[in-house]
Protein backbone atom coordinates (compact mmCIF):
# COMPACT_ATOMS: atom_id res chain seq x y z
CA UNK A 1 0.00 0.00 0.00
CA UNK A 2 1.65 3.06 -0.80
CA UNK A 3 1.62 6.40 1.04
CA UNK A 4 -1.94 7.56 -0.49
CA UNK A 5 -3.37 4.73 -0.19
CA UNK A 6 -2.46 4.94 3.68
CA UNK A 7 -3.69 8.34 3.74
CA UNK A 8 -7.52 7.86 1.90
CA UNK A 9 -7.88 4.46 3.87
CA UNK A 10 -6.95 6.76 7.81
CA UNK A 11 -9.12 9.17 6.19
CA UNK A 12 -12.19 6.96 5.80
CA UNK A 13 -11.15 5.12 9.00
CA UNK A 14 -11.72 8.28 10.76
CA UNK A 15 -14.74 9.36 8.89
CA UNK A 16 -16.73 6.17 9.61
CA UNK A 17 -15.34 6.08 13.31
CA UNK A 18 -16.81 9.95 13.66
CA UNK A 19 -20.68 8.95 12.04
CA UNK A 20 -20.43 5.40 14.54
CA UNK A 21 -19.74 8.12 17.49
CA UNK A 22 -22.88 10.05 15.94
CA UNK A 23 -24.98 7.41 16.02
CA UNK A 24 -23.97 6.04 19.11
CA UNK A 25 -25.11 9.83 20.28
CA UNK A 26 -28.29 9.83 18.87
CA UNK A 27 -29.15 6.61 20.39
CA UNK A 28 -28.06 7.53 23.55
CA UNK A 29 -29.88 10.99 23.06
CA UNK A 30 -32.89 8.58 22.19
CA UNK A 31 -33.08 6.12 25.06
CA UNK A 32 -31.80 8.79 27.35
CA UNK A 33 -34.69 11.16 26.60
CA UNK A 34 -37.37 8.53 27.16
CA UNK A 35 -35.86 7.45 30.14
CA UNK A 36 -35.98 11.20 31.44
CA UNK A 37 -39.82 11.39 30.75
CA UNK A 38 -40.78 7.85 32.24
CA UNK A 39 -38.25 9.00 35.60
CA UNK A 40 -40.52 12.46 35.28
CA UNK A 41 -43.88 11.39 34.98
CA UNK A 42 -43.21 8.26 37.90
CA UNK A 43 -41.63 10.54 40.35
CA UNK A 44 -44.70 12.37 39.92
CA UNK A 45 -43.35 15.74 39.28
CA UNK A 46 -44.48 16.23 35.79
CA UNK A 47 -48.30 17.55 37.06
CA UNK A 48 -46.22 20.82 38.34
CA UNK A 49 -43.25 20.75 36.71
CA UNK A 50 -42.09 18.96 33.28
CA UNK A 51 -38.32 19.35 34.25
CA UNK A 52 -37.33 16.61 32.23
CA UNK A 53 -37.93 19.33 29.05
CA UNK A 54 -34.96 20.98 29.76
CA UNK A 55 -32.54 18.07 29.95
CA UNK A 56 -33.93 16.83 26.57
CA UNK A 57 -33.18 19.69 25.39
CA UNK A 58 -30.08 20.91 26.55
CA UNK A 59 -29.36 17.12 25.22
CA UNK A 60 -30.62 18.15 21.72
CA UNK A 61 -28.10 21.00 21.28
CA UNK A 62 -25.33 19.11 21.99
CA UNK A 63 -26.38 16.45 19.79
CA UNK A 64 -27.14 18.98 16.77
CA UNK A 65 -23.24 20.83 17.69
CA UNK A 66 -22.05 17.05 16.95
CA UNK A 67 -23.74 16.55 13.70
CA UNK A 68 -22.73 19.75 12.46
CA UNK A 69 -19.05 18.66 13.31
CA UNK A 70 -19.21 15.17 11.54
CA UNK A 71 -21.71 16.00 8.83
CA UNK A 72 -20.83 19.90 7.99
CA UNK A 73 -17.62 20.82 8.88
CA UNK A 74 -15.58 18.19 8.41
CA UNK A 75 -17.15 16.88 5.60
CA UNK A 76 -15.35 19.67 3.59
CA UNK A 77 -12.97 21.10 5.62
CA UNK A 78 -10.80 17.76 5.44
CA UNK A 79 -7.17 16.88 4.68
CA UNK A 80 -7.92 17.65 0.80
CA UNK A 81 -9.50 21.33 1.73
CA UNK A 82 -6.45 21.70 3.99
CA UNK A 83 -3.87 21.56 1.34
CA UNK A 84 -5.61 23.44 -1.33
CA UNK A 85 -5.37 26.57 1.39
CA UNK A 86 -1.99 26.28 2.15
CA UNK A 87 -1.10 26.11 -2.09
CA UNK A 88 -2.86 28.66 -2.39
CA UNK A 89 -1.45 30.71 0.68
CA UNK A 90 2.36 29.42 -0.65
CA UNK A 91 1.42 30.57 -4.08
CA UNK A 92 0.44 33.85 -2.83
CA UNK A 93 3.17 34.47 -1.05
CA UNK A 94 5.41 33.64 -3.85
CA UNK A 95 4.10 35.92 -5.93
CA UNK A 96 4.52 38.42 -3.65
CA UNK A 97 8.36 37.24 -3.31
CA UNK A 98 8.46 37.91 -7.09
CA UNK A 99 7.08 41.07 -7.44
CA UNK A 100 9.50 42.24 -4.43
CA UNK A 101 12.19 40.61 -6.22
CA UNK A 102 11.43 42.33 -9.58
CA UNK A 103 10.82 45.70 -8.13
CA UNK A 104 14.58 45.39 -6.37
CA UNK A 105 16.15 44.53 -9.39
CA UNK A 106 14.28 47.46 -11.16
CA UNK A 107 15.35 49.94 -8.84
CA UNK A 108 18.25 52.13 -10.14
CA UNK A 109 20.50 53.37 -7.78
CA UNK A 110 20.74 56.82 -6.65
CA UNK A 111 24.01 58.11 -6.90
């Protein structure tokens, strides 16, 4: 296997090891949020107060914030995205190296 090879199969490694920590989430999120309502409604403080609202969700944010990370964000800004910016950021800069350069050489000097 050569060396890109390595890098495309760590690449997917990670990807699929990020969506099986997703869904791992959302089942937790799931089973967790049903378990909040039964643990509401038999402690028999859900006629006053539906507490168990709140921890659902605050759980629901969190769970959103991690599928914007695995399904948004890193989706595009990956290894691939990465090196396109810093080409482009080196190719910039050498330009401006050039255009230094040329305006140095094009200088005459003042005697």
């Amino acid at each position: 296997m050569d060396a890109n090879q390595h890098e495309l199969y760590e690449y997917a490694r990670k990807r699929i090891k990020q969506k099986k920590g997703l869904y791992f989430h959302f089942v937790l999120f799931f089973l967790g949020s049903i378990f909040l309502f039964i643990i509401n409604k038999w402690i028999g403080l859900g006629e006053a107060n539906n507490w168990y609202i709140w921890g659902v969700t605050s759980w629901l944010f969190f769970f959103i914030l991690h599928f914007i990370k695995v399904f948004i964000t890193d989706s595009f800004m990956n290894k691939n995205w990465e090196r396109e910016q810093i080409n482009r950021l080196m190719a910039t800069q050498e330009k401006k190296i050039e255009q230094l350069k040329n305006e140095v050489e094009n200088q005459k000097p003042t005697e």
